[in-house]
N, C-alpha and C. Protein backbone atom coordinates (compact mmCIF):
# COMPACT_ATOMS: atom_id res chain seq x y z
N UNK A 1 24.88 -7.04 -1.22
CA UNK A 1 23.57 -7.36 -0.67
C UNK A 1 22.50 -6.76 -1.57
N UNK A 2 21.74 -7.46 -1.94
CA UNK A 2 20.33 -7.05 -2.59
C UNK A 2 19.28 -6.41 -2.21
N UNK A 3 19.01 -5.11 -2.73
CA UNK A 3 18.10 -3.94 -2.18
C UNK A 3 16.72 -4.91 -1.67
N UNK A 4 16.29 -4.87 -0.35
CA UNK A 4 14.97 -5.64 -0.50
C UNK A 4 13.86 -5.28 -1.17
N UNK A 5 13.54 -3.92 -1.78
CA UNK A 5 12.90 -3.69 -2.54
C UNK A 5 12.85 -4.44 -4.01
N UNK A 6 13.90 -4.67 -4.17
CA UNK A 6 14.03 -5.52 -5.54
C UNK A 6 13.23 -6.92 -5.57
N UNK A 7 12.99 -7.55 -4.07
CA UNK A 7 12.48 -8.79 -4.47
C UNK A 7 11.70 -8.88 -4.15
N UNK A 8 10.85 -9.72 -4.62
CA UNK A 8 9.40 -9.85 -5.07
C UNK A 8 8.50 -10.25 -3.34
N UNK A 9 7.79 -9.58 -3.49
CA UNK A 9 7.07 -9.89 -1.72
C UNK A 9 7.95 -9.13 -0.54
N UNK A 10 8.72 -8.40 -0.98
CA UNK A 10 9.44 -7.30 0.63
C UNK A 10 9.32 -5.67 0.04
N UNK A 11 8.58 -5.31 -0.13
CA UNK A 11 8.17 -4.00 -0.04
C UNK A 11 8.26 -3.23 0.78
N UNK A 12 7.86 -2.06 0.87
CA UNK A 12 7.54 -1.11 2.10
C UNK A 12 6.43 -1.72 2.57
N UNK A 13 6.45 -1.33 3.94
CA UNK A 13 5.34 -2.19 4.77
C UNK A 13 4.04 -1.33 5.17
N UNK A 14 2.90 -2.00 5.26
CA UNK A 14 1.91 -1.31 5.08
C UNK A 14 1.39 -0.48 6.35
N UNK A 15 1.57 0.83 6.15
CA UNK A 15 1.16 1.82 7.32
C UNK A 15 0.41 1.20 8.41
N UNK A 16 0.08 1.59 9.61
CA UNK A 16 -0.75 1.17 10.88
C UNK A 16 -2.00 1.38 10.21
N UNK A 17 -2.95 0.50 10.75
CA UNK A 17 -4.15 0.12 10.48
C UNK A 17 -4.47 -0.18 9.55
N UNK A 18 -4.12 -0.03 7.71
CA UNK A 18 -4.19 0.06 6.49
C UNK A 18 -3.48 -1.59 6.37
N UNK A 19 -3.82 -1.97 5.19
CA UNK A 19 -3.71 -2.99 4.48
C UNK A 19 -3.31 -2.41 2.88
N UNK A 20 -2.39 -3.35 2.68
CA UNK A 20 -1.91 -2.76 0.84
C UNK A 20 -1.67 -3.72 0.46
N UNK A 21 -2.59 -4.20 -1.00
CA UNK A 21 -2.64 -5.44 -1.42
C UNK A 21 -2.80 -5.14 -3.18
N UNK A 22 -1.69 -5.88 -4.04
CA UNK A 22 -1.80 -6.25 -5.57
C UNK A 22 -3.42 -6.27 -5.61
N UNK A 23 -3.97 -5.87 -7.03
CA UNK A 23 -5.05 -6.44 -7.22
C UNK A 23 -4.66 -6.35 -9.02
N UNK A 24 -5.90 -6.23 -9.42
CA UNK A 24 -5.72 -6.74 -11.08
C UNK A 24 -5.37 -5.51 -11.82
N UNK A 25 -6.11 -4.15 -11.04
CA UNK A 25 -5.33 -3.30 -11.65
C UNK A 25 -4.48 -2.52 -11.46
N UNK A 26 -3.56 -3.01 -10.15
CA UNK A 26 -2.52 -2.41 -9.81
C UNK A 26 -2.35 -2.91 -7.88
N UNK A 27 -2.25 -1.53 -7.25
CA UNK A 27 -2.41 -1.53 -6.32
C UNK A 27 -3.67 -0.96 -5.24
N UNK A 28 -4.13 -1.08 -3.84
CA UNK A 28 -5.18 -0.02 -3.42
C UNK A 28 -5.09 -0.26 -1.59
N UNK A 29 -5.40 0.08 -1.21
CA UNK A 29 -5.19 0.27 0.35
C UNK A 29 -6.76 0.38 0.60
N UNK A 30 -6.75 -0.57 2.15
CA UNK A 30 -8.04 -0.43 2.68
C UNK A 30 -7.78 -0.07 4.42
N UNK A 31 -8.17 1.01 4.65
CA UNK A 31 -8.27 1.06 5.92
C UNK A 31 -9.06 0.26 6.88
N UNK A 32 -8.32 -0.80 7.79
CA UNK A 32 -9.03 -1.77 8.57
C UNK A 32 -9.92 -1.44 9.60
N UNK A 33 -10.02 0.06 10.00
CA UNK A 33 -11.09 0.78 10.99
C UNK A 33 -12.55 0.46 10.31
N UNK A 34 -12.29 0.94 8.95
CA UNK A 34 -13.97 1.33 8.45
C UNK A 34 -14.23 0.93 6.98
N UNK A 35 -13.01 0.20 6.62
CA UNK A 35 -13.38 -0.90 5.29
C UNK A 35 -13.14 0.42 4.03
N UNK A 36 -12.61 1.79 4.64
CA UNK A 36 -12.80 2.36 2.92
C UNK A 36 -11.31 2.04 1.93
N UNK A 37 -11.34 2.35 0.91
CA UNK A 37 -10.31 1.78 0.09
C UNK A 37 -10.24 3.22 -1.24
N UNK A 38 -8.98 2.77 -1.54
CA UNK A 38 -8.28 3.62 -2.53
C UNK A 38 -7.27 3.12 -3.74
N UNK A 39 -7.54 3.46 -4.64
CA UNK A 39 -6.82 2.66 -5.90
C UNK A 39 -7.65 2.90 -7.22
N UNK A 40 -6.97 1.90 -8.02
CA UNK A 40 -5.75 1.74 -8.09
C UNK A 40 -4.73 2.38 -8.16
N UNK A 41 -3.61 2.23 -7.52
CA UNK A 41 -2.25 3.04 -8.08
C UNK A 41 -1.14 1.78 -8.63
N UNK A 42 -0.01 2.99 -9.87
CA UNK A 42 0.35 2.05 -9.97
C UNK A 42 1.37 1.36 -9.69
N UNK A 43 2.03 1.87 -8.37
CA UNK A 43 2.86 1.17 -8.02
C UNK A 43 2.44 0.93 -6.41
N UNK A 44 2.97 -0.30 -5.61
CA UNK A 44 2.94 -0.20 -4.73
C UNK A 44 3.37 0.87 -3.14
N UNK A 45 4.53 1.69 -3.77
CA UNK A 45 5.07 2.49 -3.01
C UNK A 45 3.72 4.15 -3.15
N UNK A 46 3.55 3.98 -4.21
CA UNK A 46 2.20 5.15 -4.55
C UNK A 46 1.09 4.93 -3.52
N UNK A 47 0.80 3.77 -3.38
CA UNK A 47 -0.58 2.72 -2.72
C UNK A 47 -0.32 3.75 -1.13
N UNK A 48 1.15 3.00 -0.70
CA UNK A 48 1.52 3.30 0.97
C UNK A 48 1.82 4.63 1.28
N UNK A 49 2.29 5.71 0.16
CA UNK A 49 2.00 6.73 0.33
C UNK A 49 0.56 7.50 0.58
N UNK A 50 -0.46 7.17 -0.18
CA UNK A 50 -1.41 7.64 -0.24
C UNK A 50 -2.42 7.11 1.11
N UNK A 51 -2.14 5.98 1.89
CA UNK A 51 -2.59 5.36 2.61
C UNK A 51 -2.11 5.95 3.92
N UNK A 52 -0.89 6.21 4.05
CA UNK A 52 -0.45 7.16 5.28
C UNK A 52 -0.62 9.20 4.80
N UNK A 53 -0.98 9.10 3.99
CA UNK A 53 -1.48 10.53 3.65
C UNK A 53 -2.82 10.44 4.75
N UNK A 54 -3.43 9.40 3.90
CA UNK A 54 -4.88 9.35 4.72
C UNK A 54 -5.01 9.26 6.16
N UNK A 55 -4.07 8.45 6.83
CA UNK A 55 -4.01 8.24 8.07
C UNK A 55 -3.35 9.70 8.63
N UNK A 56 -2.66 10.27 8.07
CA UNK A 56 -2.37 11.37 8.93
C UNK A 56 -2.80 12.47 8.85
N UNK A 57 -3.76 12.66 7.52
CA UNK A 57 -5.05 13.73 6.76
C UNK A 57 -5.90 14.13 7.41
């Protein structure tokens, strides 16, 4: 069976309330409460870390 991380579009899933979305220069997270955002990082798993840092910060 194939790690789902390996394929393209099944990632780790994006923390409660936060959004984590590709952009051009990588990755960035926007918290859906109050619109603030963080990025780029460069991987997506960096993005959802830093996004549940925030949420639990």
């Amino acid at each position: 069976m194939t790690d789902p991380h390996e394929r393209p579009g099944h990632g780790p899933a994006d923390p409660d309330g936060y959004l984590v979305e590709q952009t051009r220069g990588g990755y960035r997270w926007t918290c859906r409460a109050d619109g603030r955002t963080a990025g780029p990082f460069a991987s997506r798993e960096e993005a959802v870390a830093s996004a549940e840092a925030d949420r639990t910060g």
